[in-house]
Protein backbone atom coordinates (compact mmCIF):
# COMPACT_ATOMS: atom_id res chain seq x y z
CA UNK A 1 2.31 -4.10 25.35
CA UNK A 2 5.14 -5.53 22.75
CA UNK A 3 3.49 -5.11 19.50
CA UNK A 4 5.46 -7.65 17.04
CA UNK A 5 6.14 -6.64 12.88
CA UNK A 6 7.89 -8.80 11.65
CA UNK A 7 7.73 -11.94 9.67
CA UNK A 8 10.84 -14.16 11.08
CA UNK A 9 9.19 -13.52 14.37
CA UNK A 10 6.51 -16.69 15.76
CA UNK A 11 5.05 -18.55 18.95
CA UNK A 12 9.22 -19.26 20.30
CA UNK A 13 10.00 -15.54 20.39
CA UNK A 14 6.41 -15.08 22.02
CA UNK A 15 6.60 -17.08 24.00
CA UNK A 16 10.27 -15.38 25.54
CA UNK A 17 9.06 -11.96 25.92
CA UNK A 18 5.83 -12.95 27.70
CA UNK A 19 7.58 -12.55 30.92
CA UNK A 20 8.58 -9.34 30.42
CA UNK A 21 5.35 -7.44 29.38
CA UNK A 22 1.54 -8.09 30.14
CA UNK A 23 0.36 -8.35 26.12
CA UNK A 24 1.32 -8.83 23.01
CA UNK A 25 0.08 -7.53 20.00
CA UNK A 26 1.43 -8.98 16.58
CA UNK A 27 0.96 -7.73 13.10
CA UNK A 28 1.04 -10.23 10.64
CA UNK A 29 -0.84 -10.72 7.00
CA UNK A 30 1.19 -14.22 5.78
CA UNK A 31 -0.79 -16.31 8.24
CA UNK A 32 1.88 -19.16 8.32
CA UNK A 33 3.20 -19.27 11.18
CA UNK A 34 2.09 -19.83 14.93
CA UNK A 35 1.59 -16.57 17.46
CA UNK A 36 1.62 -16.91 21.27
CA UNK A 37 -0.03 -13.78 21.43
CA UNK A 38 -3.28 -11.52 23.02
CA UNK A 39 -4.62 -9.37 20.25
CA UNK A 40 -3.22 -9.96 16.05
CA UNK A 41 -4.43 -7.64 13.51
CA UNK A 42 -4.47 -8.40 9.93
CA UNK A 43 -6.32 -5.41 7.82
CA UNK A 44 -5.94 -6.96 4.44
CA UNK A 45 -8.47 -7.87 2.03
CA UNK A 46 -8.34 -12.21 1.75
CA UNK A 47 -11.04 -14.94 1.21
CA UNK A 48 -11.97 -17.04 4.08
CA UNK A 49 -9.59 -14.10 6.17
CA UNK A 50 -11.48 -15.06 9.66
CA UNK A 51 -10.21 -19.01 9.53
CA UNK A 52 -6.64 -18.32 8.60
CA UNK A 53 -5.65 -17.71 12.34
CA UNK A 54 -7.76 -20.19 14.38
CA UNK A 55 -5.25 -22.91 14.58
CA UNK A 56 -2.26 -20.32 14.56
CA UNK A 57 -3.79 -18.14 17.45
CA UNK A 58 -4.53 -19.04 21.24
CA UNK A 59 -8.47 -19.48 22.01
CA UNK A 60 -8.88 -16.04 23.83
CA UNK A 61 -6.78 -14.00 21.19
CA UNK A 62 -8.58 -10.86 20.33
CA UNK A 63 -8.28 -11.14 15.87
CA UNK A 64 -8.44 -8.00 14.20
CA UNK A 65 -8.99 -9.54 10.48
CA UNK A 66 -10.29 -7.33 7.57
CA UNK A 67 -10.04 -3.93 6.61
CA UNK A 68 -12.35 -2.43 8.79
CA UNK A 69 -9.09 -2.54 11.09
CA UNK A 70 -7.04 -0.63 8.72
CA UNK A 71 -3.99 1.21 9.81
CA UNK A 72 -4.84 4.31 8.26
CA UNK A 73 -4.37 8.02 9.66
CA UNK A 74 -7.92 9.16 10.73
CA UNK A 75 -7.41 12.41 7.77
CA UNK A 76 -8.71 9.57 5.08
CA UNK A 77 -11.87 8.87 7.18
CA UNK A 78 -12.06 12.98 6.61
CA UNK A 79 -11.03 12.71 3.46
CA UNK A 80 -13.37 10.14 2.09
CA UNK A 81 -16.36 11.97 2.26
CA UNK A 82 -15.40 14.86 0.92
CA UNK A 83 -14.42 12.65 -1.88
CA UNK A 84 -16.40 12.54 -5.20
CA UNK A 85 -17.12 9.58 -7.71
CA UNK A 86 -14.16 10.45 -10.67
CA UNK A 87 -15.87 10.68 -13.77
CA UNK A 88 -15.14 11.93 -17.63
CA UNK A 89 -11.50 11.49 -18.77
CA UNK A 90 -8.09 11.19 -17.01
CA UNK A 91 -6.52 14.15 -16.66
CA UNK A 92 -4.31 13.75 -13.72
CA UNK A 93 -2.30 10.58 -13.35
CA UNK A 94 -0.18 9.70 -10.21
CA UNK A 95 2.48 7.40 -10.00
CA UNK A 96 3.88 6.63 -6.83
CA UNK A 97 5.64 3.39 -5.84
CA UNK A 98 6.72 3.09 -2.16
CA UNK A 99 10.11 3.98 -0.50
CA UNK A 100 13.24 4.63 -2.76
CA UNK A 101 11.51 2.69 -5.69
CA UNK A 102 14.78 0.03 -5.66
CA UNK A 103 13.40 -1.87 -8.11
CA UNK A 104 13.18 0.82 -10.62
CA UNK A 105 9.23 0.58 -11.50
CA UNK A 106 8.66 4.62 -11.64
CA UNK A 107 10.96 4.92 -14.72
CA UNK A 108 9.57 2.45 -16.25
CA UNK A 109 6.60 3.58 -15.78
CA UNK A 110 7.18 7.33 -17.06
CA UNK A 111 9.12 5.97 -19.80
CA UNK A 112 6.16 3.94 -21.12
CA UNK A 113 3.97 7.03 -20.75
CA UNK A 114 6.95 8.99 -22.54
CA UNK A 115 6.77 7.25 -25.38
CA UNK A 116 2.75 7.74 -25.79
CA UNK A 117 3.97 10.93 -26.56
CA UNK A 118 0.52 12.25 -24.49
CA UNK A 119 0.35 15.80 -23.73
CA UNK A 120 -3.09 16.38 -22.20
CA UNK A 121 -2.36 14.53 -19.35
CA UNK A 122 -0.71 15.72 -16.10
CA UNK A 123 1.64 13.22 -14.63
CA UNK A 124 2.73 13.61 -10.74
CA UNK A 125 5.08 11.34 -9.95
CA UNK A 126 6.73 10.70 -6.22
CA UNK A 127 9.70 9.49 -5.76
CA UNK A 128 12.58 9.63 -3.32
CA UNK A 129 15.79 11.34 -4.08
CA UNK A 130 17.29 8.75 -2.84
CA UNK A 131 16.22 6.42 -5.64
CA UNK A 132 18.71 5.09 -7.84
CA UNK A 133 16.65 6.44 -10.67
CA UNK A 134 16.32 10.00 -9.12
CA UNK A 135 18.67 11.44 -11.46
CA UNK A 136 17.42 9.56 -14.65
CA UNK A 137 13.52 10.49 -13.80
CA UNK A 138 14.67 14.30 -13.58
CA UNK A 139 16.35 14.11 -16.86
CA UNK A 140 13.84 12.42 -18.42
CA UNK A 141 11.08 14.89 -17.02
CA UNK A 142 13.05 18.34 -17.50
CA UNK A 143 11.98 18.94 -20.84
CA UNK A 144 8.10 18.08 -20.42
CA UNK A 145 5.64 20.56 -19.08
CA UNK A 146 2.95 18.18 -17.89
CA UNK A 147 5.35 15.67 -15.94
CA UNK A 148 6.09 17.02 -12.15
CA UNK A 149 8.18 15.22 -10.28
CA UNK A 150 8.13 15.40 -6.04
CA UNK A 151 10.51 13.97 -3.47
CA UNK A 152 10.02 12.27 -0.74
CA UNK A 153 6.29 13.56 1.04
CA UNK A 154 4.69 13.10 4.61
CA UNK A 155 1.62 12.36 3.27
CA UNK A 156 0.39 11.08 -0.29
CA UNK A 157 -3.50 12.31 0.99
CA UNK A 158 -3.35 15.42 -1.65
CA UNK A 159 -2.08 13.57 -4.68
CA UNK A 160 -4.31 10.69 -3.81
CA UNK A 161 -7.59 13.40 -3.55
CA UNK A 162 -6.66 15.04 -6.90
CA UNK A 163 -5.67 12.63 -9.15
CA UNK A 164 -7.73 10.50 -11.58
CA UNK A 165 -6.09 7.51 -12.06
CA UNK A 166 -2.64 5.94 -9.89
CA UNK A 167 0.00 3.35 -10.85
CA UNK A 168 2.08 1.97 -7.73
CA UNK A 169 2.78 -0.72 -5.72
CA UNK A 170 0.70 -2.96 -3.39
CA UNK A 171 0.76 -3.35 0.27
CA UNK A 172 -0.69 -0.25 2.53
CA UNK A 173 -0.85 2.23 -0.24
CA UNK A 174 -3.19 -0.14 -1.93
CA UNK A 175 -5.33 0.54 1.02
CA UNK A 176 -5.27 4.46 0.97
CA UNK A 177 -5.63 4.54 -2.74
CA UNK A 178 -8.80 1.92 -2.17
CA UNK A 179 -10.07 4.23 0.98
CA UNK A 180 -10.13 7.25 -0.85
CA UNK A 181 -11.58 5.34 -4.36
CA UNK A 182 -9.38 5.96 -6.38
CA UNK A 183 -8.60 4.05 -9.25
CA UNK A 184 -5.16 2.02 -9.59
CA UNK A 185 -2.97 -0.11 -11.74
CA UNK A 186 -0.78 -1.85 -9.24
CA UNK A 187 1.98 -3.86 -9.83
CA UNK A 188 3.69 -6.30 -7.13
CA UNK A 189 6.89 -5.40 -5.44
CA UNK A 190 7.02 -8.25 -3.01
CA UNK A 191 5.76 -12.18 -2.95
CA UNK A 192 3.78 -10.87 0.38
CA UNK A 193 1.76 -8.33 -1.95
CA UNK A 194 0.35 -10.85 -4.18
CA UNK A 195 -2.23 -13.10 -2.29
CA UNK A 196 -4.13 -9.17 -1.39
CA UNK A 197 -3.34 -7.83 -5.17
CA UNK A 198 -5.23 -10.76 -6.58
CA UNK A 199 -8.12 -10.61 -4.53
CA UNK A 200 -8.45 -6.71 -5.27
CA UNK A 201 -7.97 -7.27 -8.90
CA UNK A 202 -10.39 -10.36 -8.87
CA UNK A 203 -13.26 -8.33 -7.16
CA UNK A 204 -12.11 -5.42 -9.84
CA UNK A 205 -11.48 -3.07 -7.12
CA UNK A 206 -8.23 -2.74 -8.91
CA UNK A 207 -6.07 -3.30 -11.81
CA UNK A 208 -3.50 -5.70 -11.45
């Protein structure tokens, strides 16, 4: 197999490594370009999702469209039913927005919840050290006993389990936060987010 992630990547590029393997397997969720390929997996949530590939897909490709085909680490299938219905207030909030956070949303974030001045509320927030804002999100935090600040983690599967209520940003962690039920404010970070955001938000799955 060549398995193909990545969005400048279509039916002419295909179409030249056919030769040199015996499938291909392409990842896509934009559904705007052609695919020469034997098996394409889209797991996001989207209206109509099974007709967006028919005319960009050859007649025997294998479509893997919904989020039944989720790439998710089999823990959350664990997980998830050990999971129970949140209920009564919000006591743990987690704010996690993916990678190094170059756009800056985490302090933003903590600095709206800063100024609430709430104190009842435990705040774990991830966020890479590598972040531009690492340094400004420590300072901010040092002096507040119910903000806790993490670097970089393998997995987000614990903070996701014990937390109440998230704030982050959309693409696959919108589908661990939604597998595990927990609630979520999400805010884009990409033009490629937005078409699965809205559909989320419009079936109030989410907060957007």
């Amino acid at each position: 197999y060549i398995i193909v992630d990545h969005y400048d990547l279509d039916i002419n590029w295909e179409n030249e490594v056919r030769d040199h393997c015996k499938k291909i397997f392409v990842i896509d969720d934009l559904a705007n370009r052609e695919h020469a390929c034997d098996i394409l997996l889209d797991h996001n949530l989207k209206e109509n999702i099974l007709k967006k590939y028919i005319n960009l897909t050859p007649k025997n490709c294998i479509k893997l469209l919904g989020p039944e085909f989720a790439l998710l680490d089999s823990t959350y299938n664990e997980i998830q039913k050990k999971i129970i219905n949140r209920k009564g207030k919000i006591k743990n909030i987690l704010i996690s927005f993916a990678g190094s956070d170059f756009e800056g949303m985490t302090l933003l974030t903590l600095k709206a919840f800063k100024s609430l001045n709430i104190k009842n509320i435990l705040i774990e927030v991830i966020i890479s050290k590598f972040s531009p804002s690492f340094k400004e999100i420590e300072e901010l935090s040092k002096n507040s006993k119910n903000i806790k600040i993490y670097n970089y983690q393998k997995t987000l599967i614990p903070f996701f389990a014990r937390a109440d209520y998230a704030i982050g940003g959309g693409g696959m962690s919108c589908l661990e936060r939604c597998c595990l039920g927990l609630p979520s404010t999400i805010i884009s970070l990409a033009e490629n987010q937005e078409h699965v955001i809205k559909i989320l938000s419009k079936k109030e799955i989410i907060k957007y």
